[in-house]
Protein backbone atom coordinates (compact mmCIF):
# COMPACT_ATOMS: atom_id res chain seq x y z
CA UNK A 1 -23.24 33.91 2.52
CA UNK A 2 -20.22 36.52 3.80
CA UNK A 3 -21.03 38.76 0.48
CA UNK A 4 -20.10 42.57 0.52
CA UNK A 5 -23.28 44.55 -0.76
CA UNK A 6 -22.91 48.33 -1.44
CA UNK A 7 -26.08 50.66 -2.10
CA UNK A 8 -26.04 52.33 -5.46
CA UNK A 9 -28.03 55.21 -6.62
CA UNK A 10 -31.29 53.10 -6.98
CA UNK A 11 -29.51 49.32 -6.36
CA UNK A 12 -27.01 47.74 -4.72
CA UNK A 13 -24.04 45.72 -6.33
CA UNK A 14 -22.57 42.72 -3.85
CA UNK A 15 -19.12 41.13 -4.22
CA UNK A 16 -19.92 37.47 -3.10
CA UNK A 17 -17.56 35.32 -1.03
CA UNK A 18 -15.62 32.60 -2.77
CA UNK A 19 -18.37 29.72 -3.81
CA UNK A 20 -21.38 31.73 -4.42
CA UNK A 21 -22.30 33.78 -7.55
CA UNK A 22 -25.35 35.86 -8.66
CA UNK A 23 -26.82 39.18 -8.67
CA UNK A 24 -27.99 38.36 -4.42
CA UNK A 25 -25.05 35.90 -3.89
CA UNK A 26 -27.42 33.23 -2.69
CA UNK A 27 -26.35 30.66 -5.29
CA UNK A 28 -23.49 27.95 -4.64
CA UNK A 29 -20.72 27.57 -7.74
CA UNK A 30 -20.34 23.86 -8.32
CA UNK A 31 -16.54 23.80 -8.18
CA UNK A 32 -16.78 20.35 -9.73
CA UNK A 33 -17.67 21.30 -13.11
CA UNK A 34 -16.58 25.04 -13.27
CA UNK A 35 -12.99 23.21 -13.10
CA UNK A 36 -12.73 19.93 -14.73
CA UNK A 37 -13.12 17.72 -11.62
CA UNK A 38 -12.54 20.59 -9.59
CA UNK A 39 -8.63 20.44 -9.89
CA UNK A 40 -8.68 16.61 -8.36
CA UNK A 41 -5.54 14.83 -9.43
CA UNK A 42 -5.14 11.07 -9.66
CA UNK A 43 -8.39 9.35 -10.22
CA UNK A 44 -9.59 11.17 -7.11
CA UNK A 45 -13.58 12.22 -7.18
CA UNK A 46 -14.65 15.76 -6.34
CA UNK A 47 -17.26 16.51 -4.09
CA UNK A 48 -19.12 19.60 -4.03
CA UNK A 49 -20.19 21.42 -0.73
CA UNK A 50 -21.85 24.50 0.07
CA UNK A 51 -19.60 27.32 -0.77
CA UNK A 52 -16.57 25.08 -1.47
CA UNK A 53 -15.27 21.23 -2.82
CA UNK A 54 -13.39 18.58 -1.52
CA UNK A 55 -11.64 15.54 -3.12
CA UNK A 56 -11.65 12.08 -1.75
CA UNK A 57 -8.45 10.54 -2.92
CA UNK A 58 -7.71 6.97 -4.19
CA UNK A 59 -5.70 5.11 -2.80
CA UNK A 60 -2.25 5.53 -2.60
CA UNK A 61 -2.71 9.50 -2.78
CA UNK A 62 -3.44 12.32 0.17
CA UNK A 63 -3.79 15.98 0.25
CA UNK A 64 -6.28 18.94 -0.29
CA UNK A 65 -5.88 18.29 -4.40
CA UNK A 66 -4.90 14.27 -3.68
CA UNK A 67 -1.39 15.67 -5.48
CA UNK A 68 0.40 13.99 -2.95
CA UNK A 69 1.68 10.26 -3.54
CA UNK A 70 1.99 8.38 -0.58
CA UNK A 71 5.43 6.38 -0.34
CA UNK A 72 3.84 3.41 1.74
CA UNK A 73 7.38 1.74 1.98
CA UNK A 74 8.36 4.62 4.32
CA UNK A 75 5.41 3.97 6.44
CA UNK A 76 5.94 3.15 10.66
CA UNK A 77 5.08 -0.33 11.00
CA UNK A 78 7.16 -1.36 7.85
CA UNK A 79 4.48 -3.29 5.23
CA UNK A 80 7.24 -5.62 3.73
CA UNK A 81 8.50 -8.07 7.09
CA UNK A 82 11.15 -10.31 7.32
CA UNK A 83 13.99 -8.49 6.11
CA UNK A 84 12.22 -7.86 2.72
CA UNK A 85 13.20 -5.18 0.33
CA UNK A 86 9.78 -2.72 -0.64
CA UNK A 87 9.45 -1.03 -3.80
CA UNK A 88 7.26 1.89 -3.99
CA UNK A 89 5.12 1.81 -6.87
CA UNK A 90 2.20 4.40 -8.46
CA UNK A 91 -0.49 4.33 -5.80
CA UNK A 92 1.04 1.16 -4.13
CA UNK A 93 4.21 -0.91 -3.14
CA UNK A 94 5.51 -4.37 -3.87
CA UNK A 95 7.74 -6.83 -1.14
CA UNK A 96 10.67 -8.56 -2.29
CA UNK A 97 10.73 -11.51 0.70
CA UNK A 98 14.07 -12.55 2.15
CA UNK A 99 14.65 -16.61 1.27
CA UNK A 100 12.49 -18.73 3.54
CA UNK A 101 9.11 -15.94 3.08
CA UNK A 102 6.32 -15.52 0.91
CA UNK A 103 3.15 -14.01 0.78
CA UNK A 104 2.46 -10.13 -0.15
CA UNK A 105 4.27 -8.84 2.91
CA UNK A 106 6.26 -11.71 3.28
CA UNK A 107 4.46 -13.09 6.41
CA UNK A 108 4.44 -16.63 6.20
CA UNK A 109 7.37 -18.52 6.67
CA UNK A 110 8.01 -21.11 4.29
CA UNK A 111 9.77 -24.47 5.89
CA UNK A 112 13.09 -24.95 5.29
CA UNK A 113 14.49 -28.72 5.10
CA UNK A 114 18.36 -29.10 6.12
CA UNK A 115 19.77 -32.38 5.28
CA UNK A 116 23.01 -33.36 7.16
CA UNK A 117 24.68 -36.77 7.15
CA UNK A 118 26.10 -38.48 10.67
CA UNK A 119 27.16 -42.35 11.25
CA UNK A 120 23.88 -43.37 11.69
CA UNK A 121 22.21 -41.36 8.17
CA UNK A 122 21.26 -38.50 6.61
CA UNK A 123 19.01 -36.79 9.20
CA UNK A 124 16.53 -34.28 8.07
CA UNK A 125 15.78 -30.60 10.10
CA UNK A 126 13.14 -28.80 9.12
CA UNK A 127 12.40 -25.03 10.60
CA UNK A 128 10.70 -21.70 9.49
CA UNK A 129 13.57 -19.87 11.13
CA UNK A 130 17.33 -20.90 12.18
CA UNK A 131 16.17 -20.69 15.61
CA UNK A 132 13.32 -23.31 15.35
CA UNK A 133 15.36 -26.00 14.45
CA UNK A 134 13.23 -29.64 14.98
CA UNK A 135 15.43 -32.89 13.95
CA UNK A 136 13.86 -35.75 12.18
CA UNK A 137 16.14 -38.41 11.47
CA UNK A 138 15.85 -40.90 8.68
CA UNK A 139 17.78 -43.82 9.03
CA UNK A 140 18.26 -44.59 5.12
CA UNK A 141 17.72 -42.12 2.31
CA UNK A 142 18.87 -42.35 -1.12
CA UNK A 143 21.30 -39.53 -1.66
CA UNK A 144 19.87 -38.98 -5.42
CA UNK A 145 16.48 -38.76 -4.36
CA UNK A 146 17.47 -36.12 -1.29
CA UNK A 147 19.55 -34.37 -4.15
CA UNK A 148 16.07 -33.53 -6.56
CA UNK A 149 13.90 -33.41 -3.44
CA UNK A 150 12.18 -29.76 -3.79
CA UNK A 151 8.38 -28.29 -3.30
CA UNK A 152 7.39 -24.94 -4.35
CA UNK A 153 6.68 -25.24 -0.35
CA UNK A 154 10.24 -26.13 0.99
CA UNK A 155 14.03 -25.52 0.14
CA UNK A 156 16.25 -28.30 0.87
CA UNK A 157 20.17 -27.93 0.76
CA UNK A 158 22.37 -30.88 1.48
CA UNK A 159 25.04 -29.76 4.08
C-alpha cells in the first residue's frame, strides 16, 4: 500500500502512505468518519475509497471539497432567455422575464393584444413578438369593455 518499512533490532516499524494505518499498513482509514463527513461542505456526501475519499456535491456546488458555488447565471448558453435579468441564488438562480415571457427561464412567449382604432374600428393585433404581428379586425367593440379586457395570459394596451 506504498508504506516505508524499516528493520529494527528484532522488528520492523513502517510509515504507511496517506489512507492506511496499522502496525502492517494493510488497513484503509475511513476518511468519512475520521473527519466529520470527511471535510465535505454544502450538503455534499462523502464517499470513501481505498486509500482516499471523494465528495459528490449537490447541486449548485463543484470542487474536490464541493467548496465551490457555482454562479449558474454566468453559465455559456445563458439559463434566463429573452432579455431576462438572472439572479444567482444559494445552490441555484432565479429569471426575472422581460414583459411578454414567462415560465422559469422565460421561454414561452406570452401573446400580446394591440388594440388600434382606424375608420372602419378598433382592430385587434395579437403577436408573441413585435415581429409576428397578425391583424384581426373587429368591426365594433365597446371601448369600455377593450379598456378592462386583460388575462393572466395576454396584455392588451389601447394605442
Amino acid at each position: 500500500n506504498g508504506a516505508t518499512c524499516n528493520n529494527t533490532f528484532g522488528s520492523f516499524h513502517c510509515i504507511c502512505a496517506t489512507g492506511y494505518q496499522d502496525s502492517n499498513c494493510s488497513t484503509d482509514i475511513d476518511e468519512c468518519a475520521a473527519v466529520a463527513n470527511g471535510g465535505c461542505e454544502n450538503g455534499a456526501t462523502c464517499n470513501n475509497t481505498i486509500g482516499s475519499f471523494n465528495c459528490v456535491c449537490a447541486v449548485g456546488y463543484e470542487g474536490s471539497l464541493c467548496s465551490l458555488h457555482i454562479n449558474k447565471c454566468l453559465r455559456v448558453p445563458a439559463v434566463c432567455l429573452n432579455g431576462a435579468s438572472c439572479v444567482n441564488t444559494d445552490g441555484s438562480y432565479n429569471c426575472t422575464c422581460a414583459i411578454g415571457y414567462t415560465g422559469d427561464a422565460c421561454e414561452t412567449g406570452i401573446p400580446v393584444v394591440v388594440v388600434s382604432e382606424t375608420a372602419n374600428g378598433l382592430v385587434f393585433t395579437t403577436s408573441y413578438t413585435e415581429e409576428q404581428n397578425q391583424s384581426i379586425p373587429m368591426i365594433e367593440v365597446d371601448r369600455a369593455l377593450v379598456q378592462n379586457f386583460a388575462t393572466d395570459d395576454s396584455i392588451c394596451r389601447i394605442i
